[in-house]
N, C-alpha and C. Protein backbone atom coordinates (compact mmCIF):
# COMPACT_ATOMS: atom_id res chain seq x y z
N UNK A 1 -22.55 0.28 26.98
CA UNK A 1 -21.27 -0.17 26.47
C UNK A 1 -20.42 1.04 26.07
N UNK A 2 -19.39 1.34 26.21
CA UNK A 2 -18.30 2.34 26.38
C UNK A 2 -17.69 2.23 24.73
N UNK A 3 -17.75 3.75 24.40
CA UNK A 3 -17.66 3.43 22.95
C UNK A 3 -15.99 3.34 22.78
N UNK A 4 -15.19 2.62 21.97
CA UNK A 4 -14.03 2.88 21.87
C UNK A 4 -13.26 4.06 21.21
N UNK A 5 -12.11 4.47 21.96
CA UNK A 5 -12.03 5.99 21.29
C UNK A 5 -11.31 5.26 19.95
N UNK A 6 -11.01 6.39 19.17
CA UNK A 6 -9.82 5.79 17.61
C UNK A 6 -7.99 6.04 18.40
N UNK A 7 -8.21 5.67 17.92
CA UNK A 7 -6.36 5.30 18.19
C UNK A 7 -5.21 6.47 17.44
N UNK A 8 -4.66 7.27 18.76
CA UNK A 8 -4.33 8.67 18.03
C UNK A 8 -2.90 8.21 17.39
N UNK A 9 -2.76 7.37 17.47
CA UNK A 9 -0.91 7.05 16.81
C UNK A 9 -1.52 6.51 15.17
N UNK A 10 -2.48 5.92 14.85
CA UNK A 10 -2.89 5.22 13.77
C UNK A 10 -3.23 5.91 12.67
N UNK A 11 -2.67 6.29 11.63
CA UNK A 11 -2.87 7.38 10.65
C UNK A 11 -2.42 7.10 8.94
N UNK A 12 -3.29 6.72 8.14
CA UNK A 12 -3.12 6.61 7.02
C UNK A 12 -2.32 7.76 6.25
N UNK A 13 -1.09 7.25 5.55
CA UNK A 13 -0.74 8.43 5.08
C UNK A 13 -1.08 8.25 3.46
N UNK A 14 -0.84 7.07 2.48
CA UNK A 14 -1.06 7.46 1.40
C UNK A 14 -1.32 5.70 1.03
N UNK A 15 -2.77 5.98 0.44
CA UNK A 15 -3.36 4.94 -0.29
C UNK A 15 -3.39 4.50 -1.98
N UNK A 16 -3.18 3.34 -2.32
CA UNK A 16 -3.03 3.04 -3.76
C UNK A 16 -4.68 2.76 -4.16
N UNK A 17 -5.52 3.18 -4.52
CA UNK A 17 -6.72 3.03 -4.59
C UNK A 17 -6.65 2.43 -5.82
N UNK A 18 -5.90 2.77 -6.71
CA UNK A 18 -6.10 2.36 -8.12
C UNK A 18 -5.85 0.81 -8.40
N UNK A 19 -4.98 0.45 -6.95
CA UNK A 19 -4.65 -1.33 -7.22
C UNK A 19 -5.54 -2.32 -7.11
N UNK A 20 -6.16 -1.88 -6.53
CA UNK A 20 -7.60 -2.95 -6.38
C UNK A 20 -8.81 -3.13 -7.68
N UNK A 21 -7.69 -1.78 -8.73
CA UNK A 21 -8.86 -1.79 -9.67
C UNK A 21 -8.05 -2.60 -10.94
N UNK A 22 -6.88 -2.42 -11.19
CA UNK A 22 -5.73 -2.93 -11.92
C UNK A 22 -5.58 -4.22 -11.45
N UNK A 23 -5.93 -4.53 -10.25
CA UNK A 23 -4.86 -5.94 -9.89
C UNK A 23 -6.12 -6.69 -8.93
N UNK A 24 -5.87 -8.14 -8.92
CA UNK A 24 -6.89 -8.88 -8.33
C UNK A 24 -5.80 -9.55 -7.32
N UNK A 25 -5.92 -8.83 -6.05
CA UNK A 25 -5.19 -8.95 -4.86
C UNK A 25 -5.49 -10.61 -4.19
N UNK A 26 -4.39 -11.56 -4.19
CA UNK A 26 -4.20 -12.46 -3.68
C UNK A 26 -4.30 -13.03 -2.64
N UNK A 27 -3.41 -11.96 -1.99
CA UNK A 27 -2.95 -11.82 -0.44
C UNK A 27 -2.53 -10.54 -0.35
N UNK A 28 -2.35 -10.30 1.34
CA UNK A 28 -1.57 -9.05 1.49
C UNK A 28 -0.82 -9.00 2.77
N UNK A 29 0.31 -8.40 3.05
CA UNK A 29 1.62 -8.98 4.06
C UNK A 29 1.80 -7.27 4.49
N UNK A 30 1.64 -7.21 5.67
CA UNK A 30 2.44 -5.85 6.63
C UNK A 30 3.74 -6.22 6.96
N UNK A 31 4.74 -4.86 6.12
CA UNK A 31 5.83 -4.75 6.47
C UNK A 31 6.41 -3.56 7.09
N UNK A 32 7.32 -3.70 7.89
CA UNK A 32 8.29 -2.14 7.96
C UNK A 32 9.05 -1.21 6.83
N UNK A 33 9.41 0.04 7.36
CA UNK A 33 10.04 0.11 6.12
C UNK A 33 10.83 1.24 6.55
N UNK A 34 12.48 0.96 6.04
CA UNK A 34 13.52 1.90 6.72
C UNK A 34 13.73 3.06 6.27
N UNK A 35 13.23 4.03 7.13
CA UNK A 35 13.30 5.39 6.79
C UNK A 35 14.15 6.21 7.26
N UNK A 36 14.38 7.65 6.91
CA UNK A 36 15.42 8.43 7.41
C UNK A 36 14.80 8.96 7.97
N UNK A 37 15.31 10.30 8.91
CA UNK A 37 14.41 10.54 9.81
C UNK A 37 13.71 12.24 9.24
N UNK A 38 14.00 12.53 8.27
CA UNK A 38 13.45 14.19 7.56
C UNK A 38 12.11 13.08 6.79
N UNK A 39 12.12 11.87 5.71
CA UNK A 39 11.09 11.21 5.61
C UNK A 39 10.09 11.05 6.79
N UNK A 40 10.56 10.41 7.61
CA UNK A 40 9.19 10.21 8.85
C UNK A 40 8.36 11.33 9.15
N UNK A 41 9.21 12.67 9.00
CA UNK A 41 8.77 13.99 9.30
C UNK A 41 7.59 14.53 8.31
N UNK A 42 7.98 14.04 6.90
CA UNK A 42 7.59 14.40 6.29
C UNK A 42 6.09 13.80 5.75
N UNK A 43 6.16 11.95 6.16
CA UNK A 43 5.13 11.37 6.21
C UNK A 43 4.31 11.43 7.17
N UNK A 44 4.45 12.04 8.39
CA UNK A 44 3.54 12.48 9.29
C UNK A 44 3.19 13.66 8.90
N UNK A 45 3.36 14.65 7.87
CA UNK A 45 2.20 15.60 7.32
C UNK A 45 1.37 15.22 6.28
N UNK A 46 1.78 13.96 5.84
CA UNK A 46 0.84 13.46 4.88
C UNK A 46 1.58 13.60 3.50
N UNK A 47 2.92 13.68 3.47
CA UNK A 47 3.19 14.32 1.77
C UNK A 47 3.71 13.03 1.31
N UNK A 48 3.21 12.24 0.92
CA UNK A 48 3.78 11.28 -0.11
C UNK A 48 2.70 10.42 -1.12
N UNK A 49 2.84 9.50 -1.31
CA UNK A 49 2.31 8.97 -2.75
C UNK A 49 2.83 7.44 -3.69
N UNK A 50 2.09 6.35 -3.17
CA UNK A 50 2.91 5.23 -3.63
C UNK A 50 1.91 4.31 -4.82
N UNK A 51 1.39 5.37 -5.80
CA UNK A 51 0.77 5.44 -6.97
C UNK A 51 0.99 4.42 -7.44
N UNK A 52 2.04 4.78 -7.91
CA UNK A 52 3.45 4.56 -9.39
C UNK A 52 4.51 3.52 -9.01
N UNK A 53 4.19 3.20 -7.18
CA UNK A 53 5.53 1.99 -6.89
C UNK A 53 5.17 1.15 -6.61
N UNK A 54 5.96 -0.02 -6.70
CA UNK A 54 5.80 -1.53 -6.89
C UNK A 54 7.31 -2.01 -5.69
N UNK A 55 6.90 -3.41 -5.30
CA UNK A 55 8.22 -3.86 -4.81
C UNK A 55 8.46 -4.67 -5.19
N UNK A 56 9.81 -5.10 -4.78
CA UNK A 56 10.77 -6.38 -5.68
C UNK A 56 11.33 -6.80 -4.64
N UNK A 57 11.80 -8.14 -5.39
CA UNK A 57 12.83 -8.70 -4.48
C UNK A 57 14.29 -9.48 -5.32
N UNK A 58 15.31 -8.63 -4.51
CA UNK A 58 16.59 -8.19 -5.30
C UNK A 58 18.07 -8.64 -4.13
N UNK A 59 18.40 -9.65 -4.67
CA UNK A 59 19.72 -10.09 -3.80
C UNK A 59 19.18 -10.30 -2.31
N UNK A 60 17.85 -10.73 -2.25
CA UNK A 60 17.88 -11.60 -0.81
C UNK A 60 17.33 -10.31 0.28
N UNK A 61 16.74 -9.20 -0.75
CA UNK A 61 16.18 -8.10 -0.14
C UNK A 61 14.77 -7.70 -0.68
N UNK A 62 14.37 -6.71 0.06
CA UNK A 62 12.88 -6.81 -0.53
C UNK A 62 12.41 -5.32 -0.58
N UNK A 63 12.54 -4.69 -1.70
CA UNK A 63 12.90 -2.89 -1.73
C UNK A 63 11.54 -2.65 -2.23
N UNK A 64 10.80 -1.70 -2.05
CA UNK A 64 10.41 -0.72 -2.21
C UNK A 64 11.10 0.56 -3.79
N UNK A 65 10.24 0.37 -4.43
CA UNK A 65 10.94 1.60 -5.79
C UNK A 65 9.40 2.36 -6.29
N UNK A 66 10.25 3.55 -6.65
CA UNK A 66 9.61 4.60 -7.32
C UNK A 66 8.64 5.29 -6.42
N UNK A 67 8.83 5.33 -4.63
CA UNK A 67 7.58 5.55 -4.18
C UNK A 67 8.40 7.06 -3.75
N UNK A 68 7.17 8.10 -3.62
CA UNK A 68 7.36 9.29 -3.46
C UNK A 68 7.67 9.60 -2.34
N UNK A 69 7.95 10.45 -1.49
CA UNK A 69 8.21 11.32 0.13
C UNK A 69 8.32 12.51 -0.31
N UNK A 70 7.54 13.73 0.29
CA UNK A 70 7.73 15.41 -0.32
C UNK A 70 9.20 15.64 0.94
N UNK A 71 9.66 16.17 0.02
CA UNK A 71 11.15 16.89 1.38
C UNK A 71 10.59 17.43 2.33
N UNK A 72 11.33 17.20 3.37
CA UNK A 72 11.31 18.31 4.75
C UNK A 72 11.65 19.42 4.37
N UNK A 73 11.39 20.83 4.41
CA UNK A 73 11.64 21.68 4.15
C UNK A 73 12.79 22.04 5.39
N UNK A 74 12.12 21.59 6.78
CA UNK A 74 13.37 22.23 8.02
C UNK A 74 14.04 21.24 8.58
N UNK A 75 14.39 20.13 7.38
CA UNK A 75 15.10 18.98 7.52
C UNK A 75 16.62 20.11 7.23
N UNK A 76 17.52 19.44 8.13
CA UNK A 76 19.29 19.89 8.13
C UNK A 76 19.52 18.65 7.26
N UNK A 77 19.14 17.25 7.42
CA UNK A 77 19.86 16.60 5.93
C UNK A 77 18.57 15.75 5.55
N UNK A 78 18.28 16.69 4.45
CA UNK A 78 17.38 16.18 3.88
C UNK A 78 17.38 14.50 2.91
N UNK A 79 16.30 14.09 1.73
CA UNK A 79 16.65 12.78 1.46
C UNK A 79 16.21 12.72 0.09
N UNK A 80 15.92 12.10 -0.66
CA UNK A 80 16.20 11.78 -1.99
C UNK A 80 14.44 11.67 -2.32
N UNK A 81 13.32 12.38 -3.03
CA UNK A 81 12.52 11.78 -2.70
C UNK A 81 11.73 10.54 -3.37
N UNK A 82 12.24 9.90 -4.67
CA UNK A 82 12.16 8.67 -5.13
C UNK A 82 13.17 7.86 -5.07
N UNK A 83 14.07 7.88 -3.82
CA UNK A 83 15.18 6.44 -3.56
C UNK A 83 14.28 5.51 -3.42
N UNK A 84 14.76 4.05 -3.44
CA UNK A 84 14.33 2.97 -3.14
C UNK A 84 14.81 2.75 -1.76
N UNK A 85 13.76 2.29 -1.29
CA UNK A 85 13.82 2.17 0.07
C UNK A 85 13.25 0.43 0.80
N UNK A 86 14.25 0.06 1.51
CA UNK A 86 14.20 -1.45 2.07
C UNK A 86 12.99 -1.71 3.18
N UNK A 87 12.53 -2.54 2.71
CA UNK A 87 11.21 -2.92 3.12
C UNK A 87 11.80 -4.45 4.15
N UNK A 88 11.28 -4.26 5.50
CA UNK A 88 11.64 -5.58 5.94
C UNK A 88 10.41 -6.59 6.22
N UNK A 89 11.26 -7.72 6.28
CA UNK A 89 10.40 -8.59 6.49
C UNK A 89 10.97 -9.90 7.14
N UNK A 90 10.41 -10.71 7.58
CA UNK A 90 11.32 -12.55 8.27
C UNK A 90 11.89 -12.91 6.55
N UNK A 91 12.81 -13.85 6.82
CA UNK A 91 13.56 -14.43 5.64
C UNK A 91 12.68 -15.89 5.24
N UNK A 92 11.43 -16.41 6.04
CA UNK A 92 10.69 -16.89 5.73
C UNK A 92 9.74 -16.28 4.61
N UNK A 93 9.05 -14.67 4.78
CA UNK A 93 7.92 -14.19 4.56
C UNK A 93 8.92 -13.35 2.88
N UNK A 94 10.04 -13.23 3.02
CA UNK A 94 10.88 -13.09 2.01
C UNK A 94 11.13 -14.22 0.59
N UNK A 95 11.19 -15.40 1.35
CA UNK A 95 11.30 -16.47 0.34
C UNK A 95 10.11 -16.61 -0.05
N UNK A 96 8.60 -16.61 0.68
CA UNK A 96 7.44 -16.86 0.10
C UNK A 96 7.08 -15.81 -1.15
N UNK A 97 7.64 -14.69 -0.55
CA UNK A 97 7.22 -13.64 -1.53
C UNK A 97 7.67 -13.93 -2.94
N UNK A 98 8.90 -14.34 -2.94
CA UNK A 98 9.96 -14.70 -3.71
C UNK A 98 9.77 -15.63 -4.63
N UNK A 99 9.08 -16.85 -4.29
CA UNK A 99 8.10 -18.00 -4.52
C UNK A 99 7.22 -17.44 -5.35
N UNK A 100 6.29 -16.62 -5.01
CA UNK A 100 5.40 -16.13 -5.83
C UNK A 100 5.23 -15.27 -6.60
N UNK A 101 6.14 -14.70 -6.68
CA UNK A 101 6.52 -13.48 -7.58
C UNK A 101 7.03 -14.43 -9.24
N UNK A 102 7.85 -15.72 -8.97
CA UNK A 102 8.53 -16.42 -10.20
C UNK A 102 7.18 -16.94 -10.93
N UNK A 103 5.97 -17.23 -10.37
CA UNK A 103 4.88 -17.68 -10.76
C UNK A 103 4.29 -16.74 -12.18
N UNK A 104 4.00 -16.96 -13.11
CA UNK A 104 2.91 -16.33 -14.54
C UNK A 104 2.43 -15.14 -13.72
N UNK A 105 2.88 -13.83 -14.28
CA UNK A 105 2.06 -12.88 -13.85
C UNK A 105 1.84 -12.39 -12.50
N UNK A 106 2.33 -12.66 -11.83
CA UNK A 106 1.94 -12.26 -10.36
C UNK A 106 3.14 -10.98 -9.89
N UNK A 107 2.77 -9.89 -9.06
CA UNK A 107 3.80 -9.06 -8.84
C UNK A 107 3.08 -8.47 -7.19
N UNK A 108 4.15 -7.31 -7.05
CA UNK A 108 4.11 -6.84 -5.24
C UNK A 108 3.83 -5.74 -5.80
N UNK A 109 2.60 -5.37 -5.26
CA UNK A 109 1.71 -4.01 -5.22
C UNK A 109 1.73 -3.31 -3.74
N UNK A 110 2.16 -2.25 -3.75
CA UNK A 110 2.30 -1.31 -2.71
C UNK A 110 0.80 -1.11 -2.26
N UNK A 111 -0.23 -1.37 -1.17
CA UNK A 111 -1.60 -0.80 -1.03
C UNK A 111 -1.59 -0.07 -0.01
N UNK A 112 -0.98 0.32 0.85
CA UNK A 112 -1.16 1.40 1.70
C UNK A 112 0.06 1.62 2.77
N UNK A 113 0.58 2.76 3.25
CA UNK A 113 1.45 3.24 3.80
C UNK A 113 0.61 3.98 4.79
N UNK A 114 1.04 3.45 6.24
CA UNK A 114 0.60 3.82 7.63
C UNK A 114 1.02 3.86 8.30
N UNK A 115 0.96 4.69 9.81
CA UNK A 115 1.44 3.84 11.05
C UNK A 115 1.09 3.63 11.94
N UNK A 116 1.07 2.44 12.57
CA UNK A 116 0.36 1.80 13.76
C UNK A 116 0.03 2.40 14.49
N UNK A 117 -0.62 1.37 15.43
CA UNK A 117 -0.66 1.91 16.71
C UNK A 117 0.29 2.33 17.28
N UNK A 118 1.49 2.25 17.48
CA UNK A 118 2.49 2.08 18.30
C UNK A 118 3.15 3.31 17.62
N UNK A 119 2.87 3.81 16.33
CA UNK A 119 3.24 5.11 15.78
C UNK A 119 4.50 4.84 14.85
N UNK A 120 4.90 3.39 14.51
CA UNK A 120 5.43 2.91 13.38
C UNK A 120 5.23 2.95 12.52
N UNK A 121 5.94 3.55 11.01
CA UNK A 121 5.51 3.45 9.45
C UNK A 121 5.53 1.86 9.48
N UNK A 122 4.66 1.71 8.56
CA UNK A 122 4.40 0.10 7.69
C UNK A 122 3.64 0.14 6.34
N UNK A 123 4.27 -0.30 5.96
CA UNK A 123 3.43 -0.44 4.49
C UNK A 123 2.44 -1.81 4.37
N UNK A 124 1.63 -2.14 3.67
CA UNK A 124 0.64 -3.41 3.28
C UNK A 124 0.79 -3.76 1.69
N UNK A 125 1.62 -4.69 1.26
CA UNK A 125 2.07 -5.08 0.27
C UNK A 125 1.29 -6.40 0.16
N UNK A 126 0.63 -6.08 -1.35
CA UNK A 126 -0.17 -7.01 -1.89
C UNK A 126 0.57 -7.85 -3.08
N UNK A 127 0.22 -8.93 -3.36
CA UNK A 127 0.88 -10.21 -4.13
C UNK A 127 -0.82 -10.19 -4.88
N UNK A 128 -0.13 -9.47 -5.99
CA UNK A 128 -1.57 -9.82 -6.94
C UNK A 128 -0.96 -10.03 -8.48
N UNK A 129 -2.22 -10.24 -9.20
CA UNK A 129 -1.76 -11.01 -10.77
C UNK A 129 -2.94 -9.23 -11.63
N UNK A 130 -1.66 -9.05 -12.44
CA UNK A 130 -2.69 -7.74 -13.36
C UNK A 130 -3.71 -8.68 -13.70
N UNK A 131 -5.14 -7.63 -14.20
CA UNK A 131 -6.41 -8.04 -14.25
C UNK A 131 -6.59 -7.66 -15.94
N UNK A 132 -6.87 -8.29 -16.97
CA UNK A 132 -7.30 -8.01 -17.85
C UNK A 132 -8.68 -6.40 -18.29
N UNK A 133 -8.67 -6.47 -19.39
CA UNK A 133 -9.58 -5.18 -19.98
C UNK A 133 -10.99 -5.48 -19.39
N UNK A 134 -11.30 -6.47 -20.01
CA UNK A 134 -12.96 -7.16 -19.24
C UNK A 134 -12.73 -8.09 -18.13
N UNK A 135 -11.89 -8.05 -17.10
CA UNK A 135 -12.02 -8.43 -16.01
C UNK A 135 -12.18 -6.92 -15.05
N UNK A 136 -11.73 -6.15 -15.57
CA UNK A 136 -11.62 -4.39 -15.13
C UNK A 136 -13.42 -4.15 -15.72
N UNK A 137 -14.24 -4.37 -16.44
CA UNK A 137 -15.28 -4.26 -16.89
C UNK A 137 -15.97 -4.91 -16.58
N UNK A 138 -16.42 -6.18 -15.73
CA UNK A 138 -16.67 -7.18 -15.06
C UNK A 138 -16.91 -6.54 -13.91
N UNK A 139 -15.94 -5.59 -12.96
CA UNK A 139 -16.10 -5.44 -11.68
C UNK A 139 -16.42 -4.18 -11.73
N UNK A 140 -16.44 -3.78 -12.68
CA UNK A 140 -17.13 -2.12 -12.80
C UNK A 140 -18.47 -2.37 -12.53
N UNK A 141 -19.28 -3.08 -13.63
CA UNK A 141 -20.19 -3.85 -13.66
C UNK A 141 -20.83 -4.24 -12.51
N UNK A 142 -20.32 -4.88 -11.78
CA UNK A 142 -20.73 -5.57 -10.70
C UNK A 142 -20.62 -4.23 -9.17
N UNK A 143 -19.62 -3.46 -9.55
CA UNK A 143 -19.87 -2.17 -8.59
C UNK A 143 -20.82 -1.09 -8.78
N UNK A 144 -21.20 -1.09 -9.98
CA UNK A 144 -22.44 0.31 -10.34
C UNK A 144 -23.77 -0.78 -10.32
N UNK A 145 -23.64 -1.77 -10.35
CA UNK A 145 -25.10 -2.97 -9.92
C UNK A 145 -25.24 -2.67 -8.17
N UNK A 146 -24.30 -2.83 -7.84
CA UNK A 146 -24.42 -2.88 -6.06
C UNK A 146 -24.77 -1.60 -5.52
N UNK A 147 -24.14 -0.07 -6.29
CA UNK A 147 -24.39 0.98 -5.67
C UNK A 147 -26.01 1.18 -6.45
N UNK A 148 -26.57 0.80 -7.76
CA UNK A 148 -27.94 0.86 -7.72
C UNK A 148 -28.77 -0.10 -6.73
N UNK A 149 -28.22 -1.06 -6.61
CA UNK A 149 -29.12 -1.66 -5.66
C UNK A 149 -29.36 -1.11 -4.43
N UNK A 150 -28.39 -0.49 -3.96
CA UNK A 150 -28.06 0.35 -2.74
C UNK A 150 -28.99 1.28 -2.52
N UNK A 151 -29.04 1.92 -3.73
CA UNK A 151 -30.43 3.33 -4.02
C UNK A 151 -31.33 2.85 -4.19
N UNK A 152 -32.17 1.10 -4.84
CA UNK A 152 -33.06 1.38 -5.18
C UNK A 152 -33.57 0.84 -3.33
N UNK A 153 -32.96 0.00 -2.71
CA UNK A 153 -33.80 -0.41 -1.07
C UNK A 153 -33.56 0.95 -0.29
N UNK A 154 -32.78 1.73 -0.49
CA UNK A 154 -32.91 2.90 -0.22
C UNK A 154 -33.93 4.07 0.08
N UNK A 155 -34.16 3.62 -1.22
CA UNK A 155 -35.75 4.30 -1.66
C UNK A 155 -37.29 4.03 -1.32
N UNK A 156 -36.77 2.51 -1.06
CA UNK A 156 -38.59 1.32 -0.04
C UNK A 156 -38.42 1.74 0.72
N UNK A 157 -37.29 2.21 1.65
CA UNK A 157 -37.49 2.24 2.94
C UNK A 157 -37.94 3.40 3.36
């Protein structure tokens, strides 16, 4: 069987690792997201960071805020590097979001910025509800149980 090669257009540029630990992810929706063109440049070396950003939805739009891009240095017009930036989506997948966002607690978590196959940025925006102190202690719990268990069949074998 012919192994499959990896896909040279497909390239993670910057992961929220910390959301999965803060937030108990619902769902999660791939979107586009409109960039300038010294950004694209700049996210194909890897310089950005969407830690600290969250998205909203604002007059029938669905933005992107606080997320980082490092400047092009041999950008001629360079770009702003915490603007808010428009995230698209269908005006169906807009109203759902929209829907669930008015719900107790629930918000749009940025989880990863990539681009396809096809060599398109997209982001993966999660619809999750913050997680309490001992719900964060709960899954700690339950992750240092799994990585000992991991070591101890590790070790029979």
């Amino acid at each position: 069987m012919a192994q499959k090669k990896p896909d040279p257009n497909y390239k993670v540029v910057s992961e929220n690792r910390r959301a999965r630990f803060d937030y108990a992810i619902e769902d999660d929706l791939e979107c586009g997201i409109l960039l300038m063109g010294s950004e694209v440049k700049s996210l194909r070396t890897g310089q950005s960071n969407i830690a600290e950003s969250y998205a909203t939805v604002e007059d029938g739009e669905l933005w992107l805020v606080n997320s980082y891009i490092a400047p092009y240095e041999r950008a001629m017009f360079g770009h702003e590097e915490r603007r808010r930036r428009k995230l698209l989506v269908s005006k169906k997948q807009l109203s759902d979001l929209w829907n669930q966002t008015q719900r107790k607690g629930m918000t749009l978590v940025p989880l990863v910025l990539y681009f396809n196959h096809r060599g398109m940025a997209k982001i993966k925006i999660g619809i999750a509800k913050g997680k309490k102190n001992h719900d964060k202690r709960a899954s700690e719990a339950t992750r240092d149980w799994n990585r000992q268990k991991q070591r101890l069949l590790k070790e029979n074998h």
